[in-house]
N, C-alpha and C. Protein backbone atom coordinates (compact mmCIF):
# COMPACT_ATOMS: atom_id res chain seq x y z
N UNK A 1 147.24 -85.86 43.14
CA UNK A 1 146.32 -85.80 42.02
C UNK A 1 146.04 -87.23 41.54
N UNK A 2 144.69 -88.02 41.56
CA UNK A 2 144.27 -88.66 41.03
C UNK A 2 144.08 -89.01 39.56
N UNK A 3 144.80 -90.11 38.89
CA UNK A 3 145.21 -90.24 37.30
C UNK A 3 143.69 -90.40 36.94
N UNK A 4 143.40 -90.34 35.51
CA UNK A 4 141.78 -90.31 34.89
C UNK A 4 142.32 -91.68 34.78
N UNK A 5 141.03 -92.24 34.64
CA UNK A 5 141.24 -93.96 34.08
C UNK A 5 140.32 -93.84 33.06
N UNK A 6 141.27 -94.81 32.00
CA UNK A 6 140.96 -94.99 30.79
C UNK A 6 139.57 -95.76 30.25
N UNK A 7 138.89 -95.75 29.84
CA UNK A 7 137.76 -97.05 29.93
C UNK A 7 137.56 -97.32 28.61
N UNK A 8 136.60 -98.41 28.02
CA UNK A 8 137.05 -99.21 26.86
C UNK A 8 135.10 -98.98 26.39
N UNK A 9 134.24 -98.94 27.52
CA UNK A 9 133.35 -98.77 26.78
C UNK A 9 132.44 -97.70 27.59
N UNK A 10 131.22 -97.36 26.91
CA UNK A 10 130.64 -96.45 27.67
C UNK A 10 129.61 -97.19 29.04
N UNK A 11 129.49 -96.01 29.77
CA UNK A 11 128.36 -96.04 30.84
C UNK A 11 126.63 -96.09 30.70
N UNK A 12 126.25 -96.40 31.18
CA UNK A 12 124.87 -96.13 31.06
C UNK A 12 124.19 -94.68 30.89
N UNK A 13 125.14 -93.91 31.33
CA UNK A 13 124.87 -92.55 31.31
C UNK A 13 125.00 -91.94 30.25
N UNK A 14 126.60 -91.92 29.78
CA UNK A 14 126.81 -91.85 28.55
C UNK A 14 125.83 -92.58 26.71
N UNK A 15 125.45 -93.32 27.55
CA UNK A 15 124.37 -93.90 26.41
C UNK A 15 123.25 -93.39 26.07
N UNK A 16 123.17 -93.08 27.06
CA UNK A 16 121.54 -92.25 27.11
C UNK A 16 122.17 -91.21 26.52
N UNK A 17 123.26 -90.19 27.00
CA UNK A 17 123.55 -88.86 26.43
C UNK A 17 123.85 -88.76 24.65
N UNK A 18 123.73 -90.02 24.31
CA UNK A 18 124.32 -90.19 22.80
C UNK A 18 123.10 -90.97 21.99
N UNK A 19 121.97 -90.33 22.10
CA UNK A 19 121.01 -90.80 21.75
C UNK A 19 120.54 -90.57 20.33
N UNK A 20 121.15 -88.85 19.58
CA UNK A 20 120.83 -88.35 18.69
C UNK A 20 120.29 -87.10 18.81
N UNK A 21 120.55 -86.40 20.22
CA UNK A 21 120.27 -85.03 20.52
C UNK A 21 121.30 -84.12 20.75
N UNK A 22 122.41 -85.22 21.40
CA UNK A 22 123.66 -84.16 21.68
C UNK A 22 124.48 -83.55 20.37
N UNK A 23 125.30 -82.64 21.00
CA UNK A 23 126.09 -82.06 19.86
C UNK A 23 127.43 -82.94 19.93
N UNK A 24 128.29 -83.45 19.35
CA UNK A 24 129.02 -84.31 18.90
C UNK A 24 130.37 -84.34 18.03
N UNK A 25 131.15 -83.93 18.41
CA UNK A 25 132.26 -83.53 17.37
C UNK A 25 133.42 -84.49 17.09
N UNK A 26 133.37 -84.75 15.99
CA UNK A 26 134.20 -86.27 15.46
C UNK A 26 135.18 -85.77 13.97
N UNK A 27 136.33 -86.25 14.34
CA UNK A 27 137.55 -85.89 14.24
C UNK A 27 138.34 -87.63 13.49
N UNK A 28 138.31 -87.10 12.31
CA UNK A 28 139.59 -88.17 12.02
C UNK A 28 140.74 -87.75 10.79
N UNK A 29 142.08 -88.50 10.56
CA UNK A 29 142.59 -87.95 9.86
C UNK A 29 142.52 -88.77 8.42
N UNK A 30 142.94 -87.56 7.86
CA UNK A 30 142.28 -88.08 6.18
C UNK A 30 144.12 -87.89 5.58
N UNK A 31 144.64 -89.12 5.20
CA UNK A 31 145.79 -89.33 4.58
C UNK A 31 146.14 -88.71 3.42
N UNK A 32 144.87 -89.07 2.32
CA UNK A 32 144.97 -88.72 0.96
C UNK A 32 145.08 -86.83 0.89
N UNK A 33 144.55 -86.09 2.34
CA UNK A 33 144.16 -84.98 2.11
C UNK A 33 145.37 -84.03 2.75
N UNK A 34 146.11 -85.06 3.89
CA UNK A 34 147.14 -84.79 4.78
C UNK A 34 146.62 -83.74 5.76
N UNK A 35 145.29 -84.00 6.12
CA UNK A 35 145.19 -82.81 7.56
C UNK A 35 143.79 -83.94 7.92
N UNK A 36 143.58 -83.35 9.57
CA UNK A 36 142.47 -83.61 10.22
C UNK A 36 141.02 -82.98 9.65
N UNK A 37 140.26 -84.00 9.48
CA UNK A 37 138.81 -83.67 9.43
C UNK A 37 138.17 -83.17 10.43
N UNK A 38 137.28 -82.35 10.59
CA UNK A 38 136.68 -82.03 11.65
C UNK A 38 135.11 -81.64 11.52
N UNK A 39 134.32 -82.40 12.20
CA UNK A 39 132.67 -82.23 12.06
C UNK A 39 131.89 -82.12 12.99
N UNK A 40 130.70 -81.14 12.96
CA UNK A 40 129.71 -81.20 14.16
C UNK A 40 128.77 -82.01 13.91
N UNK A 41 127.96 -82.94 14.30
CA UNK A 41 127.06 -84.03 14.80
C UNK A 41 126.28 -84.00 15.06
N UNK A 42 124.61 -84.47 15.40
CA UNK A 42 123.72 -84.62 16.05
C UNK A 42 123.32 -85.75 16.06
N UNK A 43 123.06 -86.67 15.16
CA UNK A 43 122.56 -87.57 14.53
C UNK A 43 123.61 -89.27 15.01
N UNK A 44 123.90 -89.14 16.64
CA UNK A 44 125.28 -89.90 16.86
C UNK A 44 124.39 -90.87 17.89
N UNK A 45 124.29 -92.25 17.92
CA UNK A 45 123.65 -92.72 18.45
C UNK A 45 124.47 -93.93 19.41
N UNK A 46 124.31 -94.54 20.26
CA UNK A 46 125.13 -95.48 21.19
C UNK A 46 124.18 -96.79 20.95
N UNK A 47 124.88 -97.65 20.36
CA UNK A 47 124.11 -98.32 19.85
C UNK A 47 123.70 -99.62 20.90
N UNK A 48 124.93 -99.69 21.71
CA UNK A 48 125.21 -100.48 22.92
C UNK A 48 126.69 -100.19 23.65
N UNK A 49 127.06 -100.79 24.35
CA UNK A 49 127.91 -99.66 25.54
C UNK A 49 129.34 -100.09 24.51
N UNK A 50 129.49 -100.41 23.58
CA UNK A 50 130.96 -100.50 22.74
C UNK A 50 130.60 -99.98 21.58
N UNK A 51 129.57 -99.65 21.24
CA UNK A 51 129.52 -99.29 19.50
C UNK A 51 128.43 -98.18 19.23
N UNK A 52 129.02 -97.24 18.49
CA UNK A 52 128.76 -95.98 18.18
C UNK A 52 127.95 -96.07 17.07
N UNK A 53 126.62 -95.32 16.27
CA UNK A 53 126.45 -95.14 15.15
C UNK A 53 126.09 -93.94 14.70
N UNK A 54 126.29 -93.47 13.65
CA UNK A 54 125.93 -91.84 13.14
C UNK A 54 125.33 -92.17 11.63
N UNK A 55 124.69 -90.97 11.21
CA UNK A 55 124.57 -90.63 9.89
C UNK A 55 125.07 -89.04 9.52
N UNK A 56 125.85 -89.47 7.82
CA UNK A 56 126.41 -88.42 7.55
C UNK A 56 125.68 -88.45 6.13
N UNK A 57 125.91 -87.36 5.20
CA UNK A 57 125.27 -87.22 3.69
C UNK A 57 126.01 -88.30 3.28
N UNK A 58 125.95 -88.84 2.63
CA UNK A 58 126.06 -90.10 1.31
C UNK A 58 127.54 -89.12 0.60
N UNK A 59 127.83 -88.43 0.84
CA UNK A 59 128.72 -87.61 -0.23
C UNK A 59 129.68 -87.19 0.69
N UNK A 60 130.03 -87.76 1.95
CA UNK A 60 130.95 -86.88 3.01
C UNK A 60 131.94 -87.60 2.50
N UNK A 61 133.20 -87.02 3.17
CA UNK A 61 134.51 -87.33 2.86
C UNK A 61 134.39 -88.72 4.12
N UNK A 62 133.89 -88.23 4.93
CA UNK A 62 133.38 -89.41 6.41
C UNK A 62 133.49 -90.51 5.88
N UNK A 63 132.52 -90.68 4.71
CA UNK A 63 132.20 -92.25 4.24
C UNK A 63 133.34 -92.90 3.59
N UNK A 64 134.29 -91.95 2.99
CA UNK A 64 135.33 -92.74 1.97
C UNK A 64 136.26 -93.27 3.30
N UNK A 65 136.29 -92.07 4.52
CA UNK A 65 137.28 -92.76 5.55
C UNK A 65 136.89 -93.69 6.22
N UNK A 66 135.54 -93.65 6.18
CA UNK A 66 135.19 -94.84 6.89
C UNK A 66 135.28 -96.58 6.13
N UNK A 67 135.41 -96.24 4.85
CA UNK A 67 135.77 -97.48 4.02
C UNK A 67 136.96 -98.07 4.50
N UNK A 68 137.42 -96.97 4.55
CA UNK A 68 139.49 -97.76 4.56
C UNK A 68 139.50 -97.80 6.45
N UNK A 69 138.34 -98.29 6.95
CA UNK A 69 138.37 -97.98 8.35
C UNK A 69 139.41 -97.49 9.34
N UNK A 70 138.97 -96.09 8.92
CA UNK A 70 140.03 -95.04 9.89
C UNK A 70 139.56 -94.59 11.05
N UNK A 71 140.24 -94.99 12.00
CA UNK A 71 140.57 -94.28 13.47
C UNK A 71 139.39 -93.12 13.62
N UNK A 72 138.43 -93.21 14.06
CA UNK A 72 137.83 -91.81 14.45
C UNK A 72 137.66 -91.25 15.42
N UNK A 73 137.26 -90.30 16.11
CA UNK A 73 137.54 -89.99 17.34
C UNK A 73 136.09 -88.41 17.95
N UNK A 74 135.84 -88.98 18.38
CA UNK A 74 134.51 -88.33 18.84
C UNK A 74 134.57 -87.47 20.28
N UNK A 75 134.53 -86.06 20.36
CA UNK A 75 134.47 -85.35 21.38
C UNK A 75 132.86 -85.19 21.73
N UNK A 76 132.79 -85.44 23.05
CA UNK A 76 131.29 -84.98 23.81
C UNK A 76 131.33 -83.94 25.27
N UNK A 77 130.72 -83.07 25.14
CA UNK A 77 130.72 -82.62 26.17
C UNK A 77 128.99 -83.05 26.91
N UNK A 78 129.69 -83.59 28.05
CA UNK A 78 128.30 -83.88 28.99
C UNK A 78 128.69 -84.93 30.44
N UNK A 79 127.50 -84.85 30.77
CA UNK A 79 127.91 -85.35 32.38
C UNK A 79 129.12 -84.68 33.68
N UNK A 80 128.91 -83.20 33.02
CA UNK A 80 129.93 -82.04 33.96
C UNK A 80 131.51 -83.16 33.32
N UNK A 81 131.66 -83.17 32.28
CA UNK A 81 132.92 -83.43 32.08
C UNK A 81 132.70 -83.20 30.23
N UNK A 82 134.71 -83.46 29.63
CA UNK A 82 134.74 -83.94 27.95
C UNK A 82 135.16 -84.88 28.17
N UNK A 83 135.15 -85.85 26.81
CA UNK A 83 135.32 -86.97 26.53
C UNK A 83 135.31 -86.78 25.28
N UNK A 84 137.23 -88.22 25.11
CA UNK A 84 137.29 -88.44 23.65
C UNK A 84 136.92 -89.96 23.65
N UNK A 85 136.61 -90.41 22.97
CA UNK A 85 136.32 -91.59 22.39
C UNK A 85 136.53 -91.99 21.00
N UNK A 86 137.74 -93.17 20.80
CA UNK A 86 138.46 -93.61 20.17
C UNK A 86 137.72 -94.61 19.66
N UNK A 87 137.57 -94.88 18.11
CA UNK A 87 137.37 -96.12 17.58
C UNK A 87 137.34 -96.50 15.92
N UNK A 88 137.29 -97.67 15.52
CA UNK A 88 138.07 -98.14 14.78
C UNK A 88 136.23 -97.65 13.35
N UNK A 89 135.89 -97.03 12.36
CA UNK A 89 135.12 -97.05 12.18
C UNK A 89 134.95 -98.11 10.48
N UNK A 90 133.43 -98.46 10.40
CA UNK A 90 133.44 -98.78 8.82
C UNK A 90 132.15 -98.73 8.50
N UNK A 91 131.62 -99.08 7.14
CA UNK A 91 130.41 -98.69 7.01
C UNK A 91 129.09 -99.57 7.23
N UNK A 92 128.47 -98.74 7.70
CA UNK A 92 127.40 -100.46 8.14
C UNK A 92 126.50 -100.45 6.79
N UNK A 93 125.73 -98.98 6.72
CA UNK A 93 124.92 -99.12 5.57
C UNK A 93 125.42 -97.87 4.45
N UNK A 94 126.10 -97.98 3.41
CA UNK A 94 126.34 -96.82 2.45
C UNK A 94 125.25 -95.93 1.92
N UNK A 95 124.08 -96.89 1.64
CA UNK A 95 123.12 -95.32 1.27
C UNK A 95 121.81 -95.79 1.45
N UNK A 96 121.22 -94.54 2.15
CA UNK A 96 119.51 -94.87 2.72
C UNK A 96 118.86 -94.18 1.61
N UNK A 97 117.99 -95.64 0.72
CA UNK A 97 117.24 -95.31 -0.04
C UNK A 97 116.17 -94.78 -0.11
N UNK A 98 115.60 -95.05 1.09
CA UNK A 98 114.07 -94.87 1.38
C UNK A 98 114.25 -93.72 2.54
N UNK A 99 115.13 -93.27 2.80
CA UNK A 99 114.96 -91.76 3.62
C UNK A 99 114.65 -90.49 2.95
N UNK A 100 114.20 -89.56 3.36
CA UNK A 100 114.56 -88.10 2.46
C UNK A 100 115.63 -87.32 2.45
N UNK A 101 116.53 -87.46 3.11
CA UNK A 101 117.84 -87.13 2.41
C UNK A 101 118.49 -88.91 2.55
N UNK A 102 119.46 -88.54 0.99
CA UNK A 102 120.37 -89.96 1.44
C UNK A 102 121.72 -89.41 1.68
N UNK A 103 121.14 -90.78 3.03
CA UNK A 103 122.77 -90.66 4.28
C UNK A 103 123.18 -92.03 3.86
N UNK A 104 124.17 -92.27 4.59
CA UNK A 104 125.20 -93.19 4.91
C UNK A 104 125.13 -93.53 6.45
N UNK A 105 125.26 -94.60 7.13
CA UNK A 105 125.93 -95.16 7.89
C UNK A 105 126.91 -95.72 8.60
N UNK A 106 127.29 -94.83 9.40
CA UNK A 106 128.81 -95.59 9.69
C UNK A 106 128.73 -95.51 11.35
N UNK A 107 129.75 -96.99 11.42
CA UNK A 107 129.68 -97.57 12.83
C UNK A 107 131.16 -97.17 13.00
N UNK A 108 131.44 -97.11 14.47
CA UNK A 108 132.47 -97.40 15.04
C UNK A 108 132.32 -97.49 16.43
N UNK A 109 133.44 -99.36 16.23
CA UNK A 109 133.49 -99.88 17.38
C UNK A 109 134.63 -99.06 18.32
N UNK A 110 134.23 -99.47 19.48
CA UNK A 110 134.97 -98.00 20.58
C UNK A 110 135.82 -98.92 20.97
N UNK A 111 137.37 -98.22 21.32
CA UNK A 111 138.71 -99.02 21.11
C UNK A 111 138.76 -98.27 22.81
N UNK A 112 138.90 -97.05 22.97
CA UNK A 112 138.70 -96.49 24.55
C UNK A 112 138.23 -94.92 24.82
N UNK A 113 137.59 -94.74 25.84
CA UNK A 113 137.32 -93.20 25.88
C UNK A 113 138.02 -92.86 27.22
N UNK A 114 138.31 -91.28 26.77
CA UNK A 114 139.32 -90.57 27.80
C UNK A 114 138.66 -89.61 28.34
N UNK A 115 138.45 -89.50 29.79
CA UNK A 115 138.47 -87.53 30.12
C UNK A 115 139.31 -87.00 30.27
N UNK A 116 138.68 -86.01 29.25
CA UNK A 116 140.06 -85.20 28.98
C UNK A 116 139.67 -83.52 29.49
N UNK A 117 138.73 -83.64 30.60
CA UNK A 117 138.51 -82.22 30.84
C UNK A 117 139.55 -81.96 31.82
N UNK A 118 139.99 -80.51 31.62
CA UNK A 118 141.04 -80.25 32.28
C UNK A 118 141.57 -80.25 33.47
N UNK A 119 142.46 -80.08 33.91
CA UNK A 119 142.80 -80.25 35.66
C UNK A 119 141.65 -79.28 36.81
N UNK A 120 141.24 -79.78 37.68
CA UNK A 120 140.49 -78.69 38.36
C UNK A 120 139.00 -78.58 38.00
N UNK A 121 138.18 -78.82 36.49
CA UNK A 121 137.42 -78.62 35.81
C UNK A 121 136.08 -79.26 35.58
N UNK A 122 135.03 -78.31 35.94
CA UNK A 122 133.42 -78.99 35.70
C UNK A 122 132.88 -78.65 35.04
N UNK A 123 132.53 -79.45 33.91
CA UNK A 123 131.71 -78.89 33.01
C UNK A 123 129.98 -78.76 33.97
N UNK A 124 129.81 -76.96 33.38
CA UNK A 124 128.44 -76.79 34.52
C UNK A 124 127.12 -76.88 33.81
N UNK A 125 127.15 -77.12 32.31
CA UNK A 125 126.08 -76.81 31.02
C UNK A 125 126.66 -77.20 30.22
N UNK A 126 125.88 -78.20 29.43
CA UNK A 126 125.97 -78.68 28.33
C UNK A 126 125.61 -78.22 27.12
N UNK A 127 125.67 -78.22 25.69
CA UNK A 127 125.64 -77.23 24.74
C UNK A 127 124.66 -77.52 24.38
N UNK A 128 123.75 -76.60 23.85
CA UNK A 128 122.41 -76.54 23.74
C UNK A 128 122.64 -76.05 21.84
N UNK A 129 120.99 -76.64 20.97
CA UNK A 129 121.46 -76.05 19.88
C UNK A 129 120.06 -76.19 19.41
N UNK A 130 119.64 -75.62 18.02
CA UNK A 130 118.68 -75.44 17.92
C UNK A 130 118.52 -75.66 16.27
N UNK A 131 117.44 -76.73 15.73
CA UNK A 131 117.58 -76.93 14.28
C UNK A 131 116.83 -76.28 13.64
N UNK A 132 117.39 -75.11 12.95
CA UNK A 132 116.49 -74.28 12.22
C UNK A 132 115.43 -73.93 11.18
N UNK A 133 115.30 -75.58 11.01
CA UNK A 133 114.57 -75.61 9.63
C UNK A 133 113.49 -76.06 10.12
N UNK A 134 112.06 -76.46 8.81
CA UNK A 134 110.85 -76.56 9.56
C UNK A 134 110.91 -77.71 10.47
N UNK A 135 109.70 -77.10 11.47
CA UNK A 135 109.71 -78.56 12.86
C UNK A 135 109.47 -79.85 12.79
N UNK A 136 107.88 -79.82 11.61
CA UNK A 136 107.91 -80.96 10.57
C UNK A 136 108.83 -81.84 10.22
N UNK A 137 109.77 -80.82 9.75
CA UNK A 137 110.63 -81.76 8.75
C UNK A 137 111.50 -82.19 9.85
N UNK A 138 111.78 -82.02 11.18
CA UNK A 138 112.97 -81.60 11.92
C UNK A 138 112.64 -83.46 12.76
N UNK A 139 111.37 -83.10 12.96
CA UNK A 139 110.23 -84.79 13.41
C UNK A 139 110.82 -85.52 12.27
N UNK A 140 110.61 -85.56 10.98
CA UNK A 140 110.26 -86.40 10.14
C UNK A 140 112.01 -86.84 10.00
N UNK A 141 112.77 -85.85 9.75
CA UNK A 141 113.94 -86.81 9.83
C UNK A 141 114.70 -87.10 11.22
N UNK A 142 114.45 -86.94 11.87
CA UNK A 142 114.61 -87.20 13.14
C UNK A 142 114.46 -89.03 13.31
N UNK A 143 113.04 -88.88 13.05
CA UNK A 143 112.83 -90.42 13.47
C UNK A 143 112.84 -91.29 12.22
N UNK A 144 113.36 -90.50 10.90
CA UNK A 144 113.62 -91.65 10.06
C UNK A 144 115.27 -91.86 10.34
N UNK A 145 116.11 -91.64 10.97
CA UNK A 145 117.52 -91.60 11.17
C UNK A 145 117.49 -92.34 12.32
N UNK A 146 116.42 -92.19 13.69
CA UNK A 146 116.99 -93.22 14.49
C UNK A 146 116.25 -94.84 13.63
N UNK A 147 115.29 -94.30 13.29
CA UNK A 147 114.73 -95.84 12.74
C UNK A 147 115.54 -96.39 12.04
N UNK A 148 116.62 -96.03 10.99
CA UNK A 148 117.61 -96.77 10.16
C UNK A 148 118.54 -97.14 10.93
N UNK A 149 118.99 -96.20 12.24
CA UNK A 149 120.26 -96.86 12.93
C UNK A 149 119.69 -97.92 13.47
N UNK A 150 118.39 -97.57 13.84
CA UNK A 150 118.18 -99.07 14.81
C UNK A 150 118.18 -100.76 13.82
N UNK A 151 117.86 -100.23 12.48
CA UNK A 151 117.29 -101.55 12.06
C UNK A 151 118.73 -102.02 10.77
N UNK A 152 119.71 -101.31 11.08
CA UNK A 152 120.80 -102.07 10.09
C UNK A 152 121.52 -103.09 11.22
């Protein structure tokens, strides 16, 4: 059996897959609360092959952990495999004034990502999801979220 090797930043592939369409599940632990956080994602962008960016509401517990830059840890399923990806996060921008909802910004630089899909195992489909609110609005914040990641 061939060991997984560890890697420190992402692929070209992986970049593309983390554009702000995939589903995204990011995981860190919250001290003050004494248990793991756990959140689903869309809005998760690769900003370049070491550094991650997302937006969360302005009011998440995300943002206070991301102050005291805590460890976060991001599950993806894609490319017929999972992957965790480890990194150190903090805040790039605290609150988007000029968006229609206000988010927050938070980066994290990637420390290493693991496959961690199981022995034997291909992922054959990737998770598909669907945003239920109007399509309008679905456009409109869509591209006001990548436009802020791109320009902090």
């Amino acid at each position: 059996m061939k060991l997984k090797q560890i890697e420190n930043c992402l692929s070209n592939e992986m970049m593309e897959l983390l554009q702000g369409n995939s589903l995204v599940m990011l995981n860190a632990y919250d001290a003050e609360e004494g248990r793991v956080l756990s959140n689903a994602l869309s809005w998760v962008f690769a900003t370049d092959e070491s550094t991650i960016r997302f937006a969360v509401d302005h009011k998440s517990r995300l943002v206070k952990l991301a102050a005291l830059n805590t460890e976060f840890v991001f599950t993806i399923i894609g490319l017929n495999k999972v992957y965790s990806i480890y990194g150190k996060s903090s805040i790039k921008k605290q609150l988007t004034e000029e968006m229609t909802l206000k988010m927050s910004i938070i980066e994290v630089d990637i420390d290493e990502i693991r496959d961690i899909t199981f022995y034997g195992a291909e992922i054959t489909q990737n998770p598909t999801f669907r945003k239920t609110y109007n399509e309008k609005l679905v456009k409109k914040l869509d591209d006001e979220v990548r436009n802020e990641i791109e320009s902090v």
